[in-house]
C-alpha atoms as a PDB file:
ATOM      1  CA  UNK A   1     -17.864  22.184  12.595  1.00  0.00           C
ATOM      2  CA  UNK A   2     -14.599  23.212  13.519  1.00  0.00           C
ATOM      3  CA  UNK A   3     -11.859  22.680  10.982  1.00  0.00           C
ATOM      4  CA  UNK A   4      -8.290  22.346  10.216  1.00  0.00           C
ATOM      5  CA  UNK A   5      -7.809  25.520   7.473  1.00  0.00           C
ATOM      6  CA  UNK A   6      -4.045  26.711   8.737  1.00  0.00           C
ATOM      7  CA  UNK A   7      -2.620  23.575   7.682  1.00  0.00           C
ATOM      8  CA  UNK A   8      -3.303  20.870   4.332  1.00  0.00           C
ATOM      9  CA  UNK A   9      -4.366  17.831   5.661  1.00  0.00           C
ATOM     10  CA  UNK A  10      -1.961  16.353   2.727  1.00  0.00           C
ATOM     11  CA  UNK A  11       0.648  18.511   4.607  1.00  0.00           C
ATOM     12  CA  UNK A  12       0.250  17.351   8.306  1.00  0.00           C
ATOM     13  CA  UNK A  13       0.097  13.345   6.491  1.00  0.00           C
ATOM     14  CA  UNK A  14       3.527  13.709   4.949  1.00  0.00           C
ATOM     15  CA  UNK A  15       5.072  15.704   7.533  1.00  0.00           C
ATOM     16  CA  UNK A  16       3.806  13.438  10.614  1.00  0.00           C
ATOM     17  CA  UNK A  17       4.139  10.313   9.025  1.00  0.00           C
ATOM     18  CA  UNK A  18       7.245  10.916   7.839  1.00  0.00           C
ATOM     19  CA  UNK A  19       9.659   8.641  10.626  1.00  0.00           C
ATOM     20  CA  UNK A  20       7.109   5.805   9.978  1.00  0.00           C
ATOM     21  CA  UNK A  21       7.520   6.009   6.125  1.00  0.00           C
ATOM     22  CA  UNK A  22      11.178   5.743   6.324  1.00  0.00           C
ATOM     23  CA  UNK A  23      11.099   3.206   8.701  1.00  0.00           C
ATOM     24  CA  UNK A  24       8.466   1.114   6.287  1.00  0.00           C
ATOM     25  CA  UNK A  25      10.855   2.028   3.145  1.00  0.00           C
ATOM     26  CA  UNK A  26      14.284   0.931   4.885  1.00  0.00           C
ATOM     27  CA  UNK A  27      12.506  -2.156   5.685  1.00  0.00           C
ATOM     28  CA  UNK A  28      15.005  -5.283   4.772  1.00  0.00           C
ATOM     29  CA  UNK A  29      11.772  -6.660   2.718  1.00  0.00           C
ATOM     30  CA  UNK A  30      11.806  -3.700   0.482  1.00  0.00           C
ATOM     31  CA  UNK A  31      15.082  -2.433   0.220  1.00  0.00           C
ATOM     32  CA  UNK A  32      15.106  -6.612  -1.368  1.00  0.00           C
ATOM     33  CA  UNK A  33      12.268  -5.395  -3.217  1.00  0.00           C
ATOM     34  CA  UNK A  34      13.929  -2.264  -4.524  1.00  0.00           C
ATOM     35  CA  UNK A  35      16.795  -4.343  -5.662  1.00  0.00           C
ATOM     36  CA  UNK A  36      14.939  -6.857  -7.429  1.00  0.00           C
ATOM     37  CA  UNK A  37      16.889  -9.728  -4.615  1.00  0.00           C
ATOM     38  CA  UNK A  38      13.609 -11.378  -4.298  1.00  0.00           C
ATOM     39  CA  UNK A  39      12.689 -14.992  -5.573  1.00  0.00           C
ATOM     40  CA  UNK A  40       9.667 -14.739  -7.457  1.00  0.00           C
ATOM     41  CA  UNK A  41       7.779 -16.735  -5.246  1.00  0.00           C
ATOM     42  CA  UNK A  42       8.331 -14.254  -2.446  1.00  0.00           C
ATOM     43  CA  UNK A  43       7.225 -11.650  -4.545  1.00  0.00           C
ATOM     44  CA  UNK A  44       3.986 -13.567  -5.239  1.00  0.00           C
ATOM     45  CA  UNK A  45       3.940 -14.226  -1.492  1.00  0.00           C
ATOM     46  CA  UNK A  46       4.298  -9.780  -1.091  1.00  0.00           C
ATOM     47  CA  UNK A  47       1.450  -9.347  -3.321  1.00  0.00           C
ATOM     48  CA  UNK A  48      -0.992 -11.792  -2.024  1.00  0.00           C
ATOM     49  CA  UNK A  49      -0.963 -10.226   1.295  1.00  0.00           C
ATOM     50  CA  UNK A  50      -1.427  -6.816  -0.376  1.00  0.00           C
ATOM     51  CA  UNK A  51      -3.962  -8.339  -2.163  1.00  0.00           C
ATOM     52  CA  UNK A  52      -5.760  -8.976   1.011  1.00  0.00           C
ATOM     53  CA  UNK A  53      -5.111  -5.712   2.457  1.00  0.00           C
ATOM     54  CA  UNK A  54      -6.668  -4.000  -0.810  1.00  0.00           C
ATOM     55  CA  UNK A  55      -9.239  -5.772  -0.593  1.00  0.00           C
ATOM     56  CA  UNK A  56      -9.999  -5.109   3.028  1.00  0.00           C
ATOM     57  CA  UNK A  57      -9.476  -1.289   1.939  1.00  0.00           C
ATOM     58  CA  UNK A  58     -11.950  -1.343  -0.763  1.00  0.00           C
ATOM     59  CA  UNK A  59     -14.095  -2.766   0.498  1.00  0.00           C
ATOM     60  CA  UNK A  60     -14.242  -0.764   3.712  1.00  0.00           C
ATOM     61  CA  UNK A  61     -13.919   2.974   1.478  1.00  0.00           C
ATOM     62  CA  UNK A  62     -16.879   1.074  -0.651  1.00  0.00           C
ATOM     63  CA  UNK A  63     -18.865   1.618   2.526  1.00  0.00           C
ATOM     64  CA  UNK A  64     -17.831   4.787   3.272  1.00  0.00           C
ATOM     65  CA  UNK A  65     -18.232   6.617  -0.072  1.00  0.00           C
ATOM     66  CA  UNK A  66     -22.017   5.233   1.056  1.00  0.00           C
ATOM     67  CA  UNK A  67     -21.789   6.953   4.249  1.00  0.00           C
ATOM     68  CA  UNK A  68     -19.774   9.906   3.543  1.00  0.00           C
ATOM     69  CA  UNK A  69     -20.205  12.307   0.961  1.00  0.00           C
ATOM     70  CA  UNK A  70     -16.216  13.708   1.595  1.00  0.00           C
ATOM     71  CA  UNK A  71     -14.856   9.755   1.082  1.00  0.00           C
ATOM     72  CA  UNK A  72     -17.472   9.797  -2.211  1.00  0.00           C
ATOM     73  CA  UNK A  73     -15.713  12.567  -3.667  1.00  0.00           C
ATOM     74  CA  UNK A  74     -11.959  11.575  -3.035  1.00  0.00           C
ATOM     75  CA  UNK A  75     -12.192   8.037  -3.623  1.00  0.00           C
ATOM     76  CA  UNK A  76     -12.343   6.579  -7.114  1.00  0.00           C
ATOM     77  CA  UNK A  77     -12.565   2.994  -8.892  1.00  0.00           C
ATOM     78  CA  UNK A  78      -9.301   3.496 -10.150  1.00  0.00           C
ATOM     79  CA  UNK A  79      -7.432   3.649  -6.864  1.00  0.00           C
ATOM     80  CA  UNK A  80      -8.474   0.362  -5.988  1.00  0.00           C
ATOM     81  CA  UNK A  81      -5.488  -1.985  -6.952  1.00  0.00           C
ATOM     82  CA  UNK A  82      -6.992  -5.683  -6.178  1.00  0.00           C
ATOM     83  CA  UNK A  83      -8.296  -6.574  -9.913  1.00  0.00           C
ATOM     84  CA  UNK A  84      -4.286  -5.279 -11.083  1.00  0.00           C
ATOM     85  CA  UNK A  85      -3.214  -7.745  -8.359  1.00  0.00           C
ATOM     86  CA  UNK A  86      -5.294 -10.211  -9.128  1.00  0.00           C
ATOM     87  CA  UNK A  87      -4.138 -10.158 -12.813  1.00  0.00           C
ATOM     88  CA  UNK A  88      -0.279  -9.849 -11.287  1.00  0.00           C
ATOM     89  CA  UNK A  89      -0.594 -13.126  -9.600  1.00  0.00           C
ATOM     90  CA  UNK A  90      -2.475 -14.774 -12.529  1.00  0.00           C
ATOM     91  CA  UNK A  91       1.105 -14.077 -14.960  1.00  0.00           C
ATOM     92  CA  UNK A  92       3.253 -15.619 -12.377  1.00  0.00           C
ATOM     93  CA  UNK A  93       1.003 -18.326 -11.900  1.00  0.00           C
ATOM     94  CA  UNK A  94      -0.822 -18.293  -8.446  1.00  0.00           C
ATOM     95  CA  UNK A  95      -4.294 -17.852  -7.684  1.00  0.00           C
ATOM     96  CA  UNK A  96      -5.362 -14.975  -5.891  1.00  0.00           C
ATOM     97  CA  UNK A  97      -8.642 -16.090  -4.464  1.00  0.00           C
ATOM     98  CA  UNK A  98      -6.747 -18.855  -2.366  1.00  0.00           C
ATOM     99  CA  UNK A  99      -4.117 -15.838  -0.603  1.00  0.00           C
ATOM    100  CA  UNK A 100      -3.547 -16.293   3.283  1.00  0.00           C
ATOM    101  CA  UNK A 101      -3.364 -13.763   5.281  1.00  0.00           C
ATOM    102  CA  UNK A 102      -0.142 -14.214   7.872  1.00  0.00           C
ATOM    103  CA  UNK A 103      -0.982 -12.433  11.318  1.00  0.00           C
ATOM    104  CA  UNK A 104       0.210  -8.974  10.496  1.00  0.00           C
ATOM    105  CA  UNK A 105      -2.054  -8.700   7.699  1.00  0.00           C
ATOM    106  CA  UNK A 106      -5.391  -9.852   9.414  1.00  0.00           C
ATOM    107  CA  UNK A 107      -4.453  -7.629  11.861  1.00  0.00           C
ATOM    108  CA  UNK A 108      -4.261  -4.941   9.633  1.00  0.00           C
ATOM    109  CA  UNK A 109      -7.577  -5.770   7.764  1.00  0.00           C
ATOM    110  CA  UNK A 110      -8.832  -6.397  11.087  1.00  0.00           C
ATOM    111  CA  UNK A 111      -8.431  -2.625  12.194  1.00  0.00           C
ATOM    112  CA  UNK A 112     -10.240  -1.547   8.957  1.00  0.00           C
ATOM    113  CA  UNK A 113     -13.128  -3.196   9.378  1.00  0.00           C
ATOM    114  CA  UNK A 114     -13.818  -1.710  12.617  1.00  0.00           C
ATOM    115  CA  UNK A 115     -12.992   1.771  10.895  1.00  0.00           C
ATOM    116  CA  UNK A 116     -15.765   1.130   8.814  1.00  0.00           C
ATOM    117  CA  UNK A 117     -18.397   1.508  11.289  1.00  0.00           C
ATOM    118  CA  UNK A 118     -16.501   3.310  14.294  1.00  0.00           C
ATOM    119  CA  UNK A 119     -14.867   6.396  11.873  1.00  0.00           C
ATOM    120  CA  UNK A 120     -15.398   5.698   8.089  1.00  0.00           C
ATOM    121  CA  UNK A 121     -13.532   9.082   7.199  1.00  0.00           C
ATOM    122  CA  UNK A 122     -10.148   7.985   9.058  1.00  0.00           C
ATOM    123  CA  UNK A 123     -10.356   5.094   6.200  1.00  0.00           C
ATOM    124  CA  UNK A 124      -8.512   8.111   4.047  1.00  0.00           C
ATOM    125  CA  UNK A 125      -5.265   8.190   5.566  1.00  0.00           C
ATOM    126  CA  UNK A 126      -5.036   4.735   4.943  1.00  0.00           C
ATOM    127  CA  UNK A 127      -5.813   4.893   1.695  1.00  0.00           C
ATOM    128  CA  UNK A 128      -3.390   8.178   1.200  1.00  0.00           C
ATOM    129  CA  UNK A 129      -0.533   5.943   2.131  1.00  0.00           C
ATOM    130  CA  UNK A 130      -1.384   3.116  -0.561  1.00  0.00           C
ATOM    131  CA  UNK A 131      -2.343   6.116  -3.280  1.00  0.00           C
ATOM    132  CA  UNK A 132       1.312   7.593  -1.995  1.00  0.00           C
ATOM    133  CA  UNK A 133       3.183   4.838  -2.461  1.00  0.00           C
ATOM    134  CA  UNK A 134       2.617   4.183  -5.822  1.00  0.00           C
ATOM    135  CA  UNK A 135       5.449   7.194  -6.110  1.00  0.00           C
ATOM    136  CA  UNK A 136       8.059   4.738  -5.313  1.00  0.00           C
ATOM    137  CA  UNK A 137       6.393   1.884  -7.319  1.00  0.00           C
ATOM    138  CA  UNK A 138       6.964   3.354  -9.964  1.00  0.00           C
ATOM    139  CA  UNK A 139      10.775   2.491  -9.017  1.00  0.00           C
ATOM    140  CA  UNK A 140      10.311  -0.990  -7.873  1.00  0.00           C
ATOM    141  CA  UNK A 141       8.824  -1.572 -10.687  1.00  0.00           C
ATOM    142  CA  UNK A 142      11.688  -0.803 -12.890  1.00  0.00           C
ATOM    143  CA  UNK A 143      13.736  -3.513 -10.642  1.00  0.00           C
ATOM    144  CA  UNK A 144      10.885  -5.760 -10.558  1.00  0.00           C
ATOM    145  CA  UNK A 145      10.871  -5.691 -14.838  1.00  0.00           C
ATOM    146  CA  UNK A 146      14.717  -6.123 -14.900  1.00  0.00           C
ATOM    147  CA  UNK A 147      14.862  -9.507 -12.315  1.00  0.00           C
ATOM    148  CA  UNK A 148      12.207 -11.097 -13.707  1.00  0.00           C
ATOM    149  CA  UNK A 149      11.904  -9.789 -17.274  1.00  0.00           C
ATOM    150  CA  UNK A 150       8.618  -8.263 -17.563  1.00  0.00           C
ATOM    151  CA  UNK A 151       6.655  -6.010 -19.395  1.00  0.00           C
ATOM    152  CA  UNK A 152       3.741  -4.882 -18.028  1.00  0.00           C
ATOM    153  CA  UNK A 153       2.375  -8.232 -17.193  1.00  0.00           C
ATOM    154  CA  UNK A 154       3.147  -8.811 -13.153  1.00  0.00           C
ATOM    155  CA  UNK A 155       4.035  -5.367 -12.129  1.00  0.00           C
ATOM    156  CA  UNK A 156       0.495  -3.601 -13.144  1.00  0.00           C
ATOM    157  CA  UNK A 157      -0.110  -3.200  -9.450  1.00  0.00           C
ATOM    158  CA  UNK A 158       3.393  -0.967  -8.487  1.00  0.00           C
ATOM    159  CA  UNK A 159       2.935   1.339 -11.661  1.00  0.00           C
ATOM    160  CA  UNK A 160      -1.215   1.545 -12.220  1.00  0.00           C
ATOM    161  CA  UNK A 161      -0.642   5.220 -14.182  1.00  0.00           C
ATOM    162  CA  UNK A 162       2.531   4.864 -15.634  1.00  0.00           C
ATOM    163  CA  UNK A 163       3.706   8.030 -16.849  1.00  0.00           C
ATOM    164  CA  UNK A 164       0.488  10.270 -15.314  1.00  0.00           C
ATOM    165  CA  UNK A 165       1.759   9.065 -11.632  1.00  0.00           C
ATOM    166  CA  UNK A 166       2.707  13.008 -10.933  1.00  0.00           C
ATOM    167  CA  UNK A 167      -0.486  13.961 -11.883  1.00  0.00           C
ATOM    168  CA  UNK A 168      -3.113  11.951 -10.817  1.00  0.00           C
ATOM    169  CA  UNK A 169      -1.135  11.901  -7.207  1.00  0.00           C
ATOM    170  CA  UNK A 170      -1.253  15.829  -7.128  1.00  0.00           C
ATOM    171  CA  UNK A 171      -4.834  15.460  -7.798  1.00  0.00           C
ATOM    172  CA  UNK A 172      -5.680  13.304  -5.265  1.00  0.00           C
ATOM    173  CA  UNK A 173      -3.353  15.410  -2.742  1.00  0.00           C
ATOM    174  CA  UNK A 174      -5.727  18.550  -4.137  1.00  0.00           C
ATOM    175  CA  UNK A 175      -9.022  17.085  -3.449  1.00  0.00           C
ATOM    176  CA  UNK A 176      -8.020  15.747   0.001  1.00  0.00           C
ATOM    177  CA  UNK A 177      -7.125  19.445   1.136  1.00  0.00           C
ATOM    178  CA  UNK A 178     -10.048  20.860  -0.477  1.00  0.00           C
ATOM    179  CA  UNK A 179     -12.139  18.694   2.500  1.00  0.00           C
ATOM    180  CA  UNK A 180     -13.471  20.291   5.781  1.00  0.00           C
ATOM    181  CA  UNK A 181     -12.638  17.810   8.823  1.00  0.00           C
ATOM    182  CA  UNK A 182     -13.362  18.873  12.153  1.00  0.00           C
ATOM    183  CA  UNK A 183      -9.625  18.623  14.058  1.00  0.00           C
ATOM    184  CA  UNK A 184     -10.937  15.599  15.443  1.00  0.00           C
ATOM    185  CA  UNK A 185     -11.467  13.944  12.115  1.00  0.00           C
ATOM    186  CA  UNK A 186      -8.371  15.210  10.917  1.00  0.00           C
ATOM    187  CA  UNK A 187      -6.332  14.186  13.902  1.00  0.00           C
ATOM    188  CA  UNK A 188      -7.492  10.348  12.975  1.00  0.00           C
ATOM    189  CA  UNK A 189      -7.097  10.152   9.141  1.00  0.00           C
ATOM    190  CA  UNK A 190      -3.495  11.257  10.148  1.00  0.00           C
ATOM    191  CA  UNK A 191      -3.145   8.562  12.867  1.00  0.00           C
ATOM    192  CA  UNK A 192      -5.019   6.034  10.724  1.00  0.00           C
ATOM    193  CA  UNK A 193      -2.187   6.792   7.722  1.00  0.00           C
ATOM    194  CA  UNK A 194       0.771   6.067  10.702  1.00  0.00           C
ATOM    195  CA  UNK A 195      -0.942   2.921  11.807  1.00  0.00           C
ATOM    196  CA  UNK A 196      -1.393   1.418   7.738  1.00  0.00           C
ATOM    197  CA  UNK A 197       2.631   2.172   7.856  1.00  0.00           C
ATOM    198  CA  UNK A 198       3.312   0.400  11.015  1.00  0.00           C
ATOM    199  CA  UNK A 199       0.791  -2.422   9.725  1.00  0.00           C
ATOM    200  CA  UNK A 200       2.980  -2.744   6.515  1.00  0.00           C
ATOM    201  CA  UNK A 201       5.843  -2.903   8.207  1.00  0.00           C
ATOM    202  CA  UNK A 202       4.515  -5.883  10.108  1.00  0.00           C
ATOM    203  CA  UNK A 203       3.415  -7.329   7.006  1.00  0.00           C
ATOM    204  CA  UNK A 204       7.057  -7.041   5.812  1.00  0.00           C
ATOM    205  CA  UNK A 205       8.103  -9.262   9.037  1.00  0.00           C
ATOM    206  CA  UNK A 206       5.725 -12.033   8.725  1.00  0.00           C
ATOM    207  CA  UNK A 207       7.041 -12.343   5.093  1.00  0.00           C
ATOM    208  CA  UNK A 208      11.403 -11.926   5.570  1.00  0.00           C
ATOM    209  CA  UNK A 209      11.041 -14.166   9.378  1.00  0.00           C
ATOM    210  CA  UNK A 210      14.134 -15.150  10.927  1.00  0.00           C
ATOM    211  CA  UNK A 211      16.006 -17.097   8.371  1.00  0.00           C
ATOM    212  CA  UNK A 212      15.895 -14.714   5.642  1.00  0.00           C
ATOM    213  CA  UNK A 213      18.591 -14.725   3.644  1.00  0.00           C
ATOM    214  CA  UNK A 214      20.180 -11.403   1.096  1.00  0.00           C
ATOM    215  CA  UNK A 215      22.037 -12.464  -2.137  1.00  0.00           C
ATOM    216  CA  UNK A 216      25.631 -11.355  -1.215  1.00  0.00           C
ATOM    217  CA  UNK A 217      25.376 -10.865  -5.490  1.00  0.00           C
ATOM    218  CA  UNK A 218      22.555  -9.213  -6.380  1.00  0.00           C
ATOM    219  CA  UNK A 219      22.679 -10.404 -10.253  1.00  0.00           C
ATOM    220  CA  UNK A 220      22.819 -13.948  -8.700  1.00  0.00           C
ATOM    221  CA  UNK A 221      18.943 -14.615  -9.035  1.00  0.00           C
ATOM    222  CA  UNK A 222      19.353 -18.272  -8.077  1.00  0.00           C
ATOM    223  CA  UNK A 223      20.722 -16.686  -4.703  1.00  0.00           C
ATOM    224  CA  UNK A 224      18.011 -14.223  -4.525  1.00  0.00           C
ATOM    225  CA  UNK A 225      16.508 -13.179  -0.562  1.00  0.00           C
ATOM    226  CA  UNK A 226      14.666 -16.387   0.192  1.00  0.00           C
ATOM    227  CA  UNK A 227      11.693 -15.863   2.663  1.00  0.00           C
ATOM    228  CA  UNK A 228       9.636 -18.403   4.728  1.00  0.00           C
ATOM    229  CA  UNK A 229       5.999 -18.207   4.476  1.00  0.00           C
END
């Protein structure tokens, strides 16, 4: 097997991925999201569909820890973020198990499915973005608390490790580089991480659609972004 030794994989993700993560993170949807300018029923509406796309993730990474002894050793229980979801819909009142998906996100779910039996291993850079991005939930989640006044309660999903975020991302970023991919392999966990931020992005479109509307006041939360669904 020929691999990729000059270069961390956990490098070539950040560093190639990089335009598509600012893109995903200037997004209208979450700068709102940053601010904490979203009603809270389009924050229920954000998490359902990343309920669905968890799921969809889990479930496909399930398989391939089966299939894959590299997946088996990155991948554990506690990345998977649907039960914190789950129990984040439950406080604000909605019911998980009924969640639509708009077209973005069975899109999305859609192209990890077919991962599942076409290149199990490129399920990782989907799964590095998710892992990643609990960095900067850690933030949102400080807006989220302050607009809706929460605890812990509704927000379990952004911040799952609370003040061992640092660490337990800088071990998953470890074991990742510590695997042998062939260039091939390594080439499509890297493209598969670019098309789960592209796919989010989408996801962020369905939700905003065209007559989405920013709180010229912020603190205004009757006036909060309203989004169609």
């Amino acid at each position: 097997m020929t691999t990729t030794t000059a270069t961390p994989i956990s490098h070539r993700l950040k560093t190639e991925t990089q335009p598509l993560h600012d893109d995903a993170e200037s997004h209208t949807f979450q700068r709102a999201l940053l601010k904490g300018q979203l009603t809270r029923e389009a924050y229920a509406a954000h998490m359902e569909q990343m309920l669905l796309l968890h799921q969809s993730l889990e479930a496909a990474l399930r398989s391939a820890r089966d299939r894959d002894e590299r997946v088996q050793r990155l991948v554990k229980d506690e990345y998977f973020q649907a039960p914190r979801l789950m129990s984040d819909l439950a406080h604000f009142g909605f019911d998980g198990t009924k969640a639509e998906p708009t077209t973005a996100t069975t899109k999305l779910c859609e192209q990890l499915s077919s991962l599942t039996e076409s290149n199990p291993v490129a399920l990782i850079g989907h799964l590095y973005v998710l892992e990643g991005s609990n960095n900067g939930g850690r933030f949102i989640a400080m807006a989220v608390r302050k607009a809706y006044e929460l605890e812990n309660a509704g927000v379990e999903w952004l911040d799952p490790y609370g003040e061992a975020q640092r660490g337990k991302w800088g071990e998953f970023k470890t074991t990742l580089d510590e695997l042998q991919f062939s260039d091939d392999e390594a080439d499509a966990i890297v493209n598969a991480a670019g098309d789960m931020f592209r796919g989010v992005s989408a996801m962020a479109d369905d939700l905003c659609g065209p007559d989405a509307v920013v709180a010229v006041d912020p603190k205004d939360l009757k006036n909060r972004l309203t989004l169609t669904r």
